[in-house]
PDB file of N, CA and C in Angstrom:
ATOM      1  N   UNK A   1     118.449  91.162 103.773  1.00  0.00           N
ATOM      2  CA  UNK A   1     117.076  90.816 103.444  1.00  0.00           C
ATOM      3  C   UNK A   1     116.192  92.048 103.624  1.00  0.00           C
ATOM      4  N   UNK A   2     114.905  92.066 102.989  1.00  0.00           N
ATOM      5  CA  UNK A   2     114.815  93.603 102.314  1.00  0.00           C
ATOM      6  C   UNK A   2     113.489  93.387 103.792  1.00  0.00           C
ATOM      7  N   UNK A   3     112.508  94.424 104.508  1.00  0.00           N
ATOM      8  CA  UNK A   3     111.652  93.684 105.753  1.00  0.00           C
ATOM      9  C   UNK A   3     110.252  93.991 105.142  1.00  0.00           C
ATOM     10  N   UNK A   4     109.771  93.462 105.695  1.00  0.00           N
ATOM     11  CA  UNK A   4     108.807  92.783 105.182  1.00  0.00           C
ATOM     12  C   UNK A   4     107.641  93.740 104.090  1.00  0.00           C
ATOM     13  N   UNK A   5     107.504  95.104 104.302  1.00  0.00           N
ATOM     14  CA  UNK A   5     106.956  95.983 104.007  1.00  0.00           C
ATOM     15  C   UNK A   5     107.370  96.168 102.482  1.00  0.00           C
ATOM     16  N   UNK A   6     108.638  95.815 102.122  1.00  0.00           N
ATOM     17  CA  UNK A   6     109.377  96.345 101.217  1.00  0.00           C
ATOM     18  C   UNK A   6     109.190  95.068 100.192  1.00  0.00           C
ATOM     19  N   UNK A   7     109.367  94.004 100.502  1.00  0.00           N
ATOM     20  CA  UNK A   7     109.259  93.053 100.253  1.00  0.00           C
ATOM     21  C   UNK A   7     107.253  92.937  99.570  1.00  0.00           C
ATOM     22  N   UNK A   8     106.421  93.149 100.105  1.00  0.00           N
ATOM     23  CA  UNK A   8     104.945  93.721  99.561  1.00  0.00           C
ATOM     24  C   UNK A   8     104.508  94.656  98.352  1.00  0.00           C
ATOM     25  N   UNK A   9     105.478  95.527  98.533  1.00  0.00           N
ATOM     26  CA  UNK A   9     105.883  96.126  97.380  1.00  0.00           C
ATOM     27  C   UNK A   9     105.951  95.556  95.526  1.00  0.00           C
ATOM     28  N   UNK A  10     105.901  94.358  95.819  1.00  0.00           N
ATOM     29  CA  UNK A  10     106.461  93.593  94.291  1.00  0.00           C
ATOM     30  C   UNK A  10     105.051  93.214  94.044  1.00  0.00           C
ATOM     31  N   UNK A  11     104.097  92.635  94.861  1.00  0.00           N
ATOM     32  CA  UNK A  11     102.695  91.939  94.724  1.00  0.00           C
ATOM     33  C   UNK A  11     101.767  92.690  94.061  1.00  0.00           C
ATOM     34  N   UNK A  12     100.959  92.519  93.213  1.00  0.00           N
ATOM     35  CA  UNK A  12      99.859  93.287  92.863  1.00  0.00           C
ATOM     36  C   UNK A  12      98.750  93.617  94.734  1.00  0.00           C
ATOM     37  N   UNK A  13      98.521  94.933  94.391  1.00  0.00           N
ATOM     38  CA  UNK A  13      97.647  95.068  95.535  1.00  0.00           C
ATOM     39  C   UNK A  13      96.067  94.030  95.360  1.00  0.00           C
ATOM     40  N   UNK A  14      95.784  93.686  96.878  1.00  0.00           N
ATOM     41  CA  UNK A  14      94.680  92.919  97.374  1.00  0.00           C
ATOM     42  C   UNK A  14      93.740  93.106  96.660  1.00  0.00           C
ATOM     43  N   UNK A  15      92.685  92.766  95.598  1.00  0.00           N
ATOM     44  CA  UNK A  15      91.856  93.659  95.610  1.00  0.00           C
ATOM     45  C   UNK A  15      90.135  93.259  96.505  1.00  0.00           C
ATOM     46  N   UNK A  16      89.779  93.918  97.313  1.00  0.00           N
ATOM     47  CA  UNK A  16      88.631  93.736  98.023  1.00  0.00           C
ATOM     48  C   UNK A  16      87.242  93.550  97.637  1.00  0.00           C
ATOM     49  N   UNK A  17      86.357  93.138  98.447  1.00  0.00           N
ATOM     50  CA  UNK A  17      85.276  92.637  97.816  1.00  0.00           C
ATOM     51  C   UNK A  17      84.335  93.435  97.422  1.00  0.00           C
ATOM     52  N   UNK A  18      85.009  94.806  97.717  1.00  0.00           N
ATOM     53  CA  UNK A  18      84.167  95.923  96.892  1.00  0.00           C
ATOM     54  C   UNK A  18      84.852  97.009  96.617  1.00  0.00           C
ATOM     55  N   UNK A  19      84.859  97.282  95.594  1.00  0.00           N
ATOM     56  CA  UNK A  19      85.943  98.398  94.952  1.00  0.00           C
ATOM     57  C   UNK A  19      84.963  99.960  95.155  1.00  0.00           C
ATOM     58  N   UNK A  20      85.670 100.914  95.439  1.00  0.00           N
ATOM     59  CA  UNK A  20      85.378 102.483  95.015  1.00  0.00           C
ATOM     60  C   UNK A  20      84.998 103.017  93.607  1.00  0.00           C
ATOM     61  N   UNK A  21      83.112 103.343  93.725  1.00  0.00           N
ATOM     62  CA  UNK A  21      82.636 103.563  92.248  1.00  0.00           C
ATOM     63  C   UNK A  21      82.438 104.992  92.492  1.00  0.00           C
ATOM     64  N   UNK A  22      81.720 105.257  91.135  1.00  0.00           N
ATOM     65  CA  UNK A  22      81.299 106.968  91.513  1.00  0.00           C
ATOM     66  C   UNK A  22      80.962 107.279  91.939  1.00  0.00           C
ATOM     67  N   UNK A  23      81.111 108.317  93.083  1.00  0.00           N
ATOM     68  CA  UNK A  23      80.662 109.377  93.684  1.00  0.00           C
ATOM     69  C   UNK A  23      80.577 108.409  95.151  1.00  0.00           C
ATOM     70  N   UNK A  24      81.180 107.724  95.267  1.00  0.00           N
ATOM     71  CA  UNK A  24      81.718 107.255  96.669  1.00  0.00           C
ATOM     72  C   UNK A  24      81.267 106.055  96.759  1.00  0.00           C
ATOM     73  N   UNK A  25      80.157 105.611  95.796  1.00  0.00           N
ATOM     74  CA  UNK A  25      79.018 104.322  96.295  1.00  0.00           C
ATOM     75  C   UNK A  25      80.198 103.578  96.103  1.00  0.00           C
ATOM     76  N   UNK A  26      79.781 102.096  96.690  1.00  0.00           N
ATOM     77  CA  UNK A  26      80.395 100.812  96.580  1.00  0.00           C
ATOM     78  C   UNK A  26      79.818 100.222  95.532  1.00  0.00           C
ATOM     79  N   UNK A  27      80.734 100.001  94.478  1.00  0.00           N
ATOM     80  CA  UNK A  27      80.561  99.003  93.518  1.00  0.00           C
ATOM     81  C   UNK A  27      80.843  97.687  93.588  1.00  0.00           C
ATOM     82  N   UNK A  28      80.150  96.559  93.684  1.00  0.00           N
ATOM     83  CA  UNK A  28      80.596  94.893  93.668  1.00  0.00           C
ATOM     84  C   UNK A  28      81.163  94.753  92.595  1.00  0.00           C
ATOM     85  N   UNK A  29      82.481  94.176  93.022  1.00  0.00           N
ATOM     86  CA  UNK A  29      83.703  93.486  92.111  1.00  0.00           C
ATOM     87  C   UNK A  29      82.972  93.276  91.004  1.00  0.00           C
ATOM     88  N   UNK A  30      81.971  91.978  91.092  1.00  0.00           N
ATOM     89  CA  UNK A  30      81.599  91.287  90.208  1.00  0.00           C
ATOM     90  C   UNK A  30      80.868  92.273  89.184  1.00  0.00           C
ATOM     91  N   UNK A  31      80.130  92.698  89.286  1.00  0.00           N
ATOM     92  CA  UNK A  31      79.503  94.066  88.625  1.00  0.00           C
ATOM     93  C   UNK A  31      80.447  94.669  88.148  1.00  0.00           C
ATOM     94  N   UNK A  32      81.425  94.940  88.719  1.00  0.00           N
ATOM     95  CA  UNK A  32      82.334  95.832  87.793  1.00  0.00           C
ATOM     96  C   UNK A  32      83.257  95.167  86.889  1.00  0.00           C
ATOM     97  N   UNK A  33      83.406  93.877  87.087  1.00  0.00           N
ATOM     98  CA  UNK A  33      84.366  92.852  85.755  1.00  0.00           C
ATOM     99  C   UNK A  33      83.446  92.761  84.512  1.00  0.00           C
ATOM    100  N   UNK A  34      81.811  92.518  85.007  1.00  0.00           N
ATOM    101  CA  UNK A  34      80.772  91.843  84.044  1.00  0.00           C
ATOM    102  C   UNK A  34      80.894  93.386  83.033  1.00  0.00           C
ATOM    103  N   UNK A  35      81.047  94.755  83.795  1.00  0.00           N
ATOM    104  CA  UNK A  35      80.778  96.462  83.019  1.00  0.00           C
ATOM    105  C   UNK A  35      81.519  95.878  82.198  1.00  0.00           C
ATOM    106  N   UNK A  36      82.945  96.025  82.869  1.00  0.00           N
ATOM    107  CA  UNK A  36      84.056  95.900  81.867  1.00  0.00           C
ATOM    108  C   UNK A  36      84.187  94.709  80.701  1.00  0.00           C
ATOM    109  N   UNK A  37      83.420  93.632  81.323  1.00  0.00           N
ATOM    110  CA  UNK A  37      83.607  92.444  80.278  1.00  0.00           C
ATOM    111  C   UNK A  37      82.293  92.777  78.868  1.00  0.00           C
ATOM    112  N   UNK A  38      81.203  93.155  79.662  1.00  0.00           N
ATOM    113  CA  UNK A  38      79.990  94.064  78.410  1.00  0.00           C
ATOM    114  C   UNK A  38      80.738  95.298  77.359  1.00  0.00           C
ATOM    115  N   UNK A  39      81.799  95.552  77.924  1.00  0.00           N
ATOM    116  CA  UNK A  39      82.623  96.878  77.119  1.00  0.00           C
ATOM    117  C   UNK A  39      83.354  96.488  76.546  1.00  0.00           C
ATOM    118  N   UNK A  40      83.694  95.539  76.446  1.00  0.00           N
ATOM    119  CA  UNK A  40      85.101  94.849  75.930  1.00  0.00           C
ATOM    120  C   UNK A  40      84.838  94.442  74.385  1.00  0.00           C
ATOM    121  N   UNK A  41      85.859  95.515  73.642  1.00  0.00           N
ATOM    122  CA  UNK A  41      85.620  95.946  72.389  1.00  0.00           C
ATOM    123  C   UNK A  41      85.483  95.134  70.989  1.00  0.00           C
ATOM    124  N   UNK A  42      85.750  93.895  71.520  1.00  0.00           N
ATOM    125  CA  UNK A  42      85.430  92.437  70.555  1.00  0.00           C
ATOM    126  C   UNK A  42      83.980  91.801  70.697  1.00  0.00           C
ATOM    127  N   UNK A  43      83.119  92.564  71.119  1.00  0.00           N
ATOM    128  CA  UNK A  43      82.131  92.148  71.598  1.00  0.00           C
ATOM    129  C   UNK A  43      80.396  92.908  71.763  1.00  0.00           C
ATOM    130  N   UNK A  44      80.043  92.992  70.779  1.00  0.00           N
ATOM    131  CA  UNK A  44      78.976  94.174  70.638  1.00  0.00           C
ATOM    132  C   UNK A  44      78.116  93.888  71.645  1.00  0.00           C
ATOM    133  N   UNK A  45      77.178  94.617  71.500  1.00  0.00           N
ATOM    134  CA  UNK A  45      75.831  94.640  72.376  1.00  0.00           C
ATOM    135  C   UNK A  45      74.782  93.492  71.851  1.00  0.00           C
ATOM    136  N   UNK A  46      75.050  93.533  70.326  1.00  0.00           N
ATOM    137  CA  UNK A  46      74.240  91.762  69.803  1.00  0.00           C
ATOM    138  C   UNK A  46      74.790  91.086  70.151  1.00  0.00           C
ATOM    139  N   UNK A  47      75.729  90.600  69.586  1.00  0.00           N
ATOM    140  CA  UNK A  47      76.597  89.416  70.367  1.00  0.00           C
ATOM    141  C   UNK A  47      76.484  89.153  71.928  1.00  0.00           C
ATOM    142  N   UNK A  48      76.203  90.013  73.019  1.00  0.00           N
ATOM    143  CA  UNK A  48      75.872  89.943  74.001  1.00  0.00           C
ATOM    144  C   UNK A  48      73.836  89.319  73.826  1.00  0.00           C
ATOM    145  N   UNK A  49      73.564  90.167  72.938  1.00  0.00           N
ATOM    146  CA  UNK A  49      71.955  89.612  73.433  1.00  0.00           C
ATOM    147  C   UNK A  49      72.146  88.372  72.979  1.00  0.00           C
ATOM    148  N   UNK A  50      72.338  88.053  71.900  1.00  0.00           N
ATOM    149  CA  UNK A  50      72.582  86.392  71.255  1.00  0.00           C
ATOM    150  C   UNK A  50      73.085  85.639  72.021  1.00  0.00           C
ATOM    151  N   UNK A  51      74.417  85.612  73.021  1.00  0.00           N
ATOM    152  CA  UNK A  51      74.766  84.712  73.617  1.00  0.00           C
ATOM    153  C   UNK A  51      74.313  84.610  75.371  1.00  0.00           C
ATOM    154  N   UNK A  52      73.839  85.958  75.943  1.00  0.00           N
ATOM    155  CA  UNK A  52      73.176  85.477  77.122  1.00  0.00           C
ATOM    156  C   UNK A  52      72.215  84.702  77.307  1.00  0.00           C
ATOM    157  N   UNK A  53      71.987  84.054  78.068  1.00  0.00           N
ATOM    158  CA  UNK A  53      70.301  83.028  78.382  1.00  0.00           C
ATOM    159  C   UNK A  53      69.057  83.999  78.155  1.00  0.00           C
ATOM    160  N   UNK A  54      68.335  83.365  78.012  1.00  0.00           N
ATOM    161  CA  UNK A  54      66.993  84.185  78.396  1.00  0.00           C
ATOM    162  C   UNK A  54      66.281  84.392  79.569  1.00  0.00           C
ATOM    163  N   UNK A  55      65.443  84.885  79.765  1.00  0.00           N
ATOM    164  CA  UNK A  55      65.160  85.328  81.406  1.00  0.00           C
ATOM    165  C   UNK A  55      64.480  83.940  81.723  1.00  0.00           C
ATOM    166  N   UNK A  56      64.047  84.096  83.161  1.00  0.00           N
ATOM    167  CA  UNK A  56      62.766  82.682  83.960  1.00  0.00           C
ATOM    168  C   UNK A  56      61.915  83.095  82.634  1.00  0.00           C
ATOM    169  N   UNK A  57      61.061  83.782  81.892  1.00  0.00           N
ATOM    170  CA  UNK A  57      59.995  83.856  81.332  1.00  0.00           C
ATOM    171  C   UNK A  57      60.489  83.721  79.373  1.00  0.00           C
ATOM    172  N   UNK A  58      61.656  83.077  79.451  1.00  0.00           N
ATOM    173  CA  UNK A  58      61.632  82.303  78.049  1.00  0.00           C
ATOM    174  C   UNK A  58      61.797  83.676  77.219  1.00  0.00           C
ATOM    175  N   UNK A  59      61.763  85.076  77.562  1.00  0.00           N
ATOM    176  CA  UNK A  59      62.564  86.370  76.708  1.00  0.00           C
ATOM    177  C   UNK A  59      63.925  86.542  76.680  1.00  0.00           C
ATOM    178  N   UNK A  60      64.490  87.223  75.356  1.00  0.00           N
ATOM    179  CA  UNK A  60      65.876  87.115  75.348  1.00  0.00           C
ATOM    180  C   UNK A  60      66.476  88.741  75.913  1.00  0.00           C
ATOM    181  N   UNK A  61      67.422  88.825  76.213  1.00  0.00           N
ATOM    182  CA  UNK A  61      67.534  89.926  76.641  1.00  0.00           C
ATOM    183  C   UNK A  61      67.328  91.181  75.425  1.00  0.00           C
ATOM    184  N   UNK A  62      66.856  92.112  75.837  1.00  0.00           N
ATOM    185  CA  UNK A  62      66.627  93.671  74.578  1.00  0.00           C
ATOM    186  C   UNK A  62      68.454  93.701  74.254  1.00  0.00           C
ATOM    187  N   UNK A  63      68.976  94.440  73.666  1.00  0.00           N
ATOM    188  CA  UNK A  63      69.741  95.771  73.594  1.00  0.00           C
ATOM    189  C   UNK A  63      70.566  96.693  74.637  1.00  0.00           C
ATOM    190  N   UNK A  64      68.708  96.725  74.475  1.00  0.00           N
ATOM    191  CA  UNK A  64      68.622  98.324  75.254  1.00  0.00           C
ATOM    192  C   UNK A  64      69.135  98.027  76.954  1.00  0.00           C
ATOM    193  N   UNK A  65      68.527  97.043  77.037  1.00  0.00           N
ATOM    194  CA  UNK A  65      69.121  96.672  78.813  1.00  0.00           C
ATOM    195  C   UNK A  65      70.630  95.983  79.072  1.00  0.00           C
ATOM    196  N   UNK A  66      70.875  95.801  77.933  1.00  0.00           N
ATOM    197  CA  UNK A  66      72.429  95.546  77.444  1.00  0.00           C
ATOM    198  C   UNK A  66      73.205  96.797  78.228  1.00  0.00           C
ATOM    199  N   UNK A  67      72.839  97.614  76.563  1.00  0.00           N
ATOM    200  CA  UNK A  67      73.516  99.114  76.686  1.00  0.00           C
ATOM    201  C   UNK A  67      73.550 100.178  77.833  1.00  0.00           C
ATOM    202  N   UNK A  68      72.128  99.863  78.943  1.00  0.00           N
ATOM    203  CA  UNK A  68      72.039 100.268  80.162  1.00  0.00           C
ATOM    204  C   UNK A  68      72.989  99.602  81.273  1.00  0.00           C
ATOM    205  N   UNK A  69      73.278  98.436  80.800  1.00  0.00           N
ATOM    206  CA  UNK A  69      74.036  98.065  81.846  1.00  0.00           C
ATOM    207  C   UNK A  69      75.447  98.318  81.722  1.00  0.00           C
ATOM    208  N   UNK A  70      75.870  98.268  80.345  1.00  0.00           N
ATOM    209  CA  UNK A  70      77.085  98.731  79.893  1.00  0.00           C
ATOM    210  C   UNK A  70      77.364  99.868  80.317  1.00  0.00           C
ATOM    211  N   UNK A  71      76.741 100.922  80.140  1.00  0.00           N
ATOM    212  CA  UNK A  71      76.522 102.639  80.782  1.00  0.00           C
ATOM    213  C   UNK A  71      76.692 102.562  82.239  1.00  0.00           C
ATOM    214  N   UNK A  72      76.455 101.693  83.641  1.00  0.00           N
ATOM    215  CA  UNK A  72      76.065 102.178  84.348  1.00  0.00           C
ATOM    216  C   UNK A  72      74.732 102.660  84.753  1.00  0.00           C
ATOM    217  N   UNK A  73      74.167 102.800  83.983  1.00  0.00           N
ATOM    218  CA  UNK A  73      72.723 103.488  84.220  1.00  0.00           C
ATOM    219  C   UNK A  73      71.747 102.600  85.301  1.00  0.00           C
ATOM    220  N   UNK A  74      72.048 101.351  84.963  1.00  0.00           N
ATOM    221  CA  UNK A  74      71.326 100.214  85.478  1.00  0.00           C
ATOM    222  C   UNK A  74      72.233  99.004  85.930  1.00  0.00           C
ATOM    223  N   UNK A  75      71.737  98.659  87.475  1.00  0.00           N
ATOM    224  CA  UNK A  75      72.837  98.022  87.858  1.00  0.00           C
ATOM    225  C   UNK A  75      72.660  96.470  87.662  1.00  0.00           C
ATOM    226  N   UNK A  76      73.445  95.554  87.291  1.00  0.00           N
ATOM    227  CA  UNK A  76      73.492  94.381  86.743  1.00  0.00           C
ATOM    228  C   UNK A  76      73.443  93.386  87.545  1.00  0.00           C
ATOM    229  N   UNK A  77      72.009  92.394  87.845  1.00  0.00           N
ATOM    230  CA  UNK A  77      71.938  91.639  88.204  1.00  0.00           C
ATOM    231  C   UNK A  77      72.734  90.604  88.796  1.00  0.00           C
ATOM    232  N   UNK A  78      73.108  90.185  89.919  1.00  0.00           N
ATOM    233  CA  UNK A  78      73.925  89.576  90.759  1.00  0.00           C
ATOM    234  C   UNK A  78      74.046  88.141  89.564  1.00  0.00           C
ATOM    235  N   UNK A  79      72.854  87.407  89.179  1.00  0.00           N
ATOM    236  CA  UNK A  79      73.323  86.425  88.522  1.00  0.00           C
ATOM    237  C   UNK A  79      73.570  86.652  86.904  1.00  0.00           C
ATOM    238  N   UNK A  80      73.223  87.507  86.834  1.00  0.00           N
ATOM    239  CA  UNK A  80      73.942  88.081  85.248  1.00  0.00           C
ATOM    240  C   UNK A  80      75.529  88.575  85.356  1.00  0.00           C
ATOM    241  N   UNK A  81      75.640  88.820  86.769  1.00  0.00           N
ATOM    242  CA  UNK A  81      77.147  89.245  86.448  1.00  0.00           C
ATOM    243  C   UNK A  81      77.856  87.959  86.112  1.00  0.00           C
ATOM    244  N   UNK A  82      77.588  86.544  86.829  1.00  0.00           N
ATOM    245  CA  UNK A  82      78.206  85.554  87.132  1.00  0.00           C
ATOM    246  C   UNK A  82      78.210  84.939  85.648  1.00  0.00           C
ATOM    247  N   UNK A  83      76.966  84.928  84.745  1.00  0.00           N
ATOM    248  CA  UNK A  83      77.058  84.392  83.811  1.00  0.00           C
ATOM    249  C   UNK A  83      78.014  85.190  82.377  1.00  0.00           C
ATOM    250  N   UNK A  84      77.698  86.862  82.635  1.00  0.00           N
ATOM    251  CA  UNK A  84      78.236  87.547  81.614  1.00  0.00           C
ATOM    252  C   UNK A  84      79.855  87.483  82.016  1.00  0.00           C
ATOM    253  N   UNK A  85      80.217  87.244  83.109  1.00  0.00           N
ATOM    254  CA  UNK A  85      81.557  87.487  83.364  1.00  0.00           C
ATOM    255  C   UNK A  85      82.623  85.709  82.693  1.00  0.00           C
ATOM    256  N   UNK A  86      81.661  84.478  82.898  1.00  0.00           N
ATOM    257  CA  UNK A  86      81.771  83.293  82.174  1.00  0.00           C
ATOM    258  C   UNK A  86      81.853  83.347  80.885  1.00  0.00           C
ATOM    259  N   UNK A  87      80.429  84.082  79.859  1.00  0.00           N
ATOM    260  CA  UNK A  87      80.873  84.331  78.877  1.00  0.00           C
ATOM    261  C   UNK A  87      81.316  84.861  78.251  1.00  0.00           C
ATOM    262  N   UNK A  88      82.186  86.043  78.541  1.00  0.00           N
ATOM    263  CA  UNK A  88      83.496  86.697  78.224  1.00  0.00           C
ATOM    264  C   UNK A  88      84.871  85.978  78.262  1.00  0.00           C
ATOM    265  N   UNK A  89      84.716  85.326  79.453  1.00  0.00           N
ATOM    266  CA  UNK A  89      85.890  84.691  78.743  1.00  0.00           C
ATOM    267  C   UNK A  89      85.813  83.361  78.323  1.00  0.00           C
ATOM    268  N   UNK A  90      84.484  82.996  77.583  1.00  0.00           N
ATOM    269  CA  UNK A  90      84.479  81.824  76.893  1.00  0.00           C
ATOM    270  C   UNK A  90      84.515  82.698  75.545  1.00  0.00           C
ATOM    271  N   UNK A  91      84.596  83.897  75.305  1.00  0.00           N
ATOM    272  CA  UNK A  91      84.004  84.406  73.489  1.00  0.00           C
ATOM    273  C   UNK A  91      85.568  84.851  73.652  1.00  0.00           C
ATOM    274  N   UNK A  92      85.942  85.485  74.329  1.00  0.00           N
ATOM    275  CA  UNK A  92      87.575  85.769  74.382  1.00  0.00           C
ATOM    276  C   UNK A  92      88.258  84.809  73.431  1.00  0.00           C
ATOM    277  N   UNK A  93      88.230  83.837  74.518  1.00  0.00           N
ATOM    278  CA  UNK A  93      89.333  82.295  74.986  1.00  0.00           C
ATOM    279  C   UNK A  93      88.638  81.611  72.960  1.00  0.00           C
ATOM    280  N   UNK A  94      87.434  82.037  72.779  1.00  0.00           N
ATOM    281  CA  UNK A  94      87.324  81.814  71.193  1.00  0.00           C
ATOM    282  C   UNK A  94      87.706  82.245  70.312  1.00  0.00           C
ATOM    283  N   UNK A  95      87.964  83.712  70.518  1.00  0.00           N
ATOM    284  CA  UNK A  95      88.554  84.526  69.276  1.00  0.00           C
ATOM    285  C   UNK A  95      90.208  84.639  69.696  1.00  0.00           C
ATOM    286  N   UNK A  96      90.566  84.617  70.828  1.00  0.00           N
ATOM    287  CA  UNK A  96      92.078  84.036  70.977  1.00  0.00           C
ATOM    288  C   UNK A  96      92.377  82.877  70.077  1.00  0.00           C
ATOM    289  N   UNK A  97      91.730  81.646  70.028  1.00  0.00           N
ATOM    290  CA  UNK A  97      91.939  80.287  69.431  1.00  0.00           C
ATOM    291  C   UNK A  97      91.664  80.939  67.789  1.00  0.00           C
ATOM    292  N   UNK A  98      90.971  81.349  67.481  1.00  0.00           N
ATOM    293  CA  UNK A  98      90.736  81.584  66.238  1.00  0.00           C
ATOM    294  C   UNK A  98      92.016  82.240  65.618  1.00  0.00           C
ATOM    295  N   UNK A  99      92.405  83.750  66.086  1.00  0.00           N
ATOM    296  CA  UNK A  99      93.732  84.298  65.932  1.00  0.00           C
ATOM    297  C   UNK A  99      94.549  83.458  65.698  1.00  0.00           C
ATOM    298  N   UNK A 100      94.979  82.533  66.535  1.00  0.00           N
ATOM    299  CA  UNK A 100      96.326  81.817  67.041  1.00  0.00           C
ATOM    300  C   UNK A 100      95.824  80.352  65.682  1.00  0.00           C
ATOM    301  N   UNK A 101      95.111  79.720  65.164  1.00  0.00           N
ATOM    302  CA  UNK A 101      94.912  79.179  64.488  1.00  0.00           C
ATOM    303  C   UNK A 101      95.112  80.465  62.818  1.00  0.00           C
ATOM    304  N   UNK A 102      94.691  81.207  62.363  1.00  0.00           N
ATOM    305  CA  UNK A 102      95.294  81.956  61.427  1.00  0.00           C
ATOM    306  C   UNK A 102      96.392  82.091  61.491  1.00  0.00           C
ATOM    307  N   UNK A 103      96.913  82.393  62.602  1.00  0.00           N
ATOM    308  CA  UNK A 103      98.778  83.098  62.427  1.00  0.00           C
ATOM    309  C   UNK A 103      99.092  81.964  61.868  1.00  0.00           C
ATOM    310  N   UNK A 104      98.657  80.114  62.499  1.00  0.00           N
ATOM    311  CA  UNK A 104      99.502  79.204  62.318  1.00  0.00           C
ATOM    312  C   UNK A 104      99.722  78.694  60.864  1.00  0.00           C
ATOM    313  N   UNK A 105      98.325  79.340  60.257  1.00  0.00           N
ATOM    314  CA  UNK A 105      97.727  78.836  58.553  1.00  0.00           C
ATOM    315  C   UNK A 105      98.735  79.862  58.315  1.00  0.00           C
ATOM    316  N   UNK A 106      99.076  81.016  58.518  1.00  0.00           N
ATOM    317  CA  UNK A 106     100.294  82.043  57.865  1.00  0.00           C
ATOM    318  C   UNK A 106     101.432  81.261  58.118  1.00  0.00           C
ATOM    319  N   UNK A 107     101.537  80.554  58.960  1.00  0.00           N
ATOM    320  CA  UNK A 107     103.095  80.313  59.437  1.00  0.00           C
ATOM    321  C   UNK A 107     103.478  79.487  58.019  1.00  0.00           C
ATOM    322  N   UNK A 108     102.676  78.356  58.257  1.00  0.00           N
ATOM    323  CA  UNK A 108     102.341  76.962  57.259  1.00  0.00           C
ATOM    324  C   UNK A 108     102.705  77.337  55.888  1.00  0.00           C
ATOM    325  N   UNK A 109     101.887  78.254  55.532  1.00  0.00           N
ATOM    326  CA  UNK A 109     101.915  78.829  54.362  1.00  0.00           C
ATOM    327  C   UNK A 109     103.211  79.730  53.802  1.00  0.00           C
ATOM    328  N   UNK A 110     103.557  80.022  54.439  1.00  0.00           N
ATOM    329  CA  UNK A 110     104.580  81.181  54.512  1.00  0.00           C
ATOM    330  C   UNK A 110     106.250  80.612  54.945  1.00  0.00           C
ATOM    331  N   UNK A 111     106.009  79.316  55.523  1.00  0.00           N
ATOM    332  CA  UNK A 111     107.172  78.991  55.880  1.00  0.00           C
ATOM    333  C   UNK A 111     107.495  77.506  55.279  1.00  0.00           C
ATOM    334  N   UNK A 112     106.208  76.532  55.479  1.00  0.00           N
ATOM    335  CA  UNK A 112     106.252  75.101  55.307  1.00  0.00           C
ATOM    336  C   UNK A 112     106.315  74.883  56.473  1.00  0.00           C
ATOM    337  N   UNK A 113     105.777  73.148  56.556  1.00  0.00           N
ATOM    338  CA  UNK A 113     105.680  72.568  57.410  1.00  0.00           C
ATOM    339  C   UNK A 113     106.633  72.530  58.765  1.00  0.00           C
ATOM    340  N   UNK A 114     108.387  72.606  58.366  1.00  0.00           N
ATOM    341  CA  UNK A 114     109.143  72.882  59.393  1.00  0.00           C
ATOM    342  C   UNK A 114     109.001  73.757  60.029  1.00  0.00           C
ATOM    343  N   UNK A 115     108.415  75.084  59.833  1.00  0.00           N
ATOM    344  CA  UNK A 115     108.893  76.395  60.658  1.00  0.00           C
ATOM    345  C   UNK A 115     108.521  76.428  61.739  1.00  0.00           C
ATOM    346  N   UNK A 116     109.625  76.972  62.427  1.00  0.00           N
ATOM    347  CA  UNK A 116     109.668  77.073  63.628  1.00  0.00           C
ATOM    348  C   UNK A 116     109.211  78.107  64.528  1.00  0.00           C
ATOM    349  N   UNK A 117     108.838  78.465  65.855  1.00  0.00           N
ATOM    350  CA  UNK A 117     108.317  79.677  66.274  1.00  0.00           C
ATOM    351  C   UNK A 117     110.007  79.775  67.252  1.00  0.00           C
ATOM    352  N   UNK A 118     110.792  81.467  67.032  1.00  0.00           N
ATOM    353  CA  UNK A 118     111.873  81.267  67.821  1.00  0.00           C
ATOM    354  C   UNK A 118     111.304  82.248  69.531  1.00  0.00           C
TER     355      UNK A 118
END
């Protein structure tokens, strides 16, 4: 039996409630999924203003404070992370379904009703 150290080895490492950003600061997890989920290349900076909420004062978000937050430049609101990080993977988990519904219209089409996935 392999002891216990070795055995840890197979697990993805822990990851903590605050990861190492630039230049030493502490970046919050959450902040850094929402960067990455604002960057995530199926997904413009409109499509982000269109589908976030609007602020307490009934404005929709600019662009521009999009693209700042995407950059880093400007750090992203504790409850914007929670919501932008939700709707990423609700626009994902949509254009996944969408994909996977085309392949199946190819399958259909291309194979008939029997075909099988091996």
């Amino acid at each position: 039996m392999k002891p216990a150290s070795a055995r840890q080895e197979n697990f993805p490492r822990r990851i903590s409630a605050q990861e190492e950003g630039p230049k030493g600061a502490k970046t919050p997890l959450a902040e850094e999924v929402a960067r990455q989920a604002l960057n995530y290349a199926g997904i413009t900076t409109e499509m982000w203003a269109a589908e976030l909420a609007p602020n307490k004062f009934g404005e929709f978000l600019e662009p521009r404070t999009i693209q700042k937050w995407r950059s880093g430049e400007v750090k992203i609101p504790e409850e914007r992370c929670i919501e932008i990080n939700f709707k990423a993977k609700e626009i994902i988990s949509r254009q996944v379904q969408a994909i996977d519904s085309l392949i199946n219209l190819w399958i259909l089409q291309t194979y008939g009703p029997r075909a099988r996935a091996s």
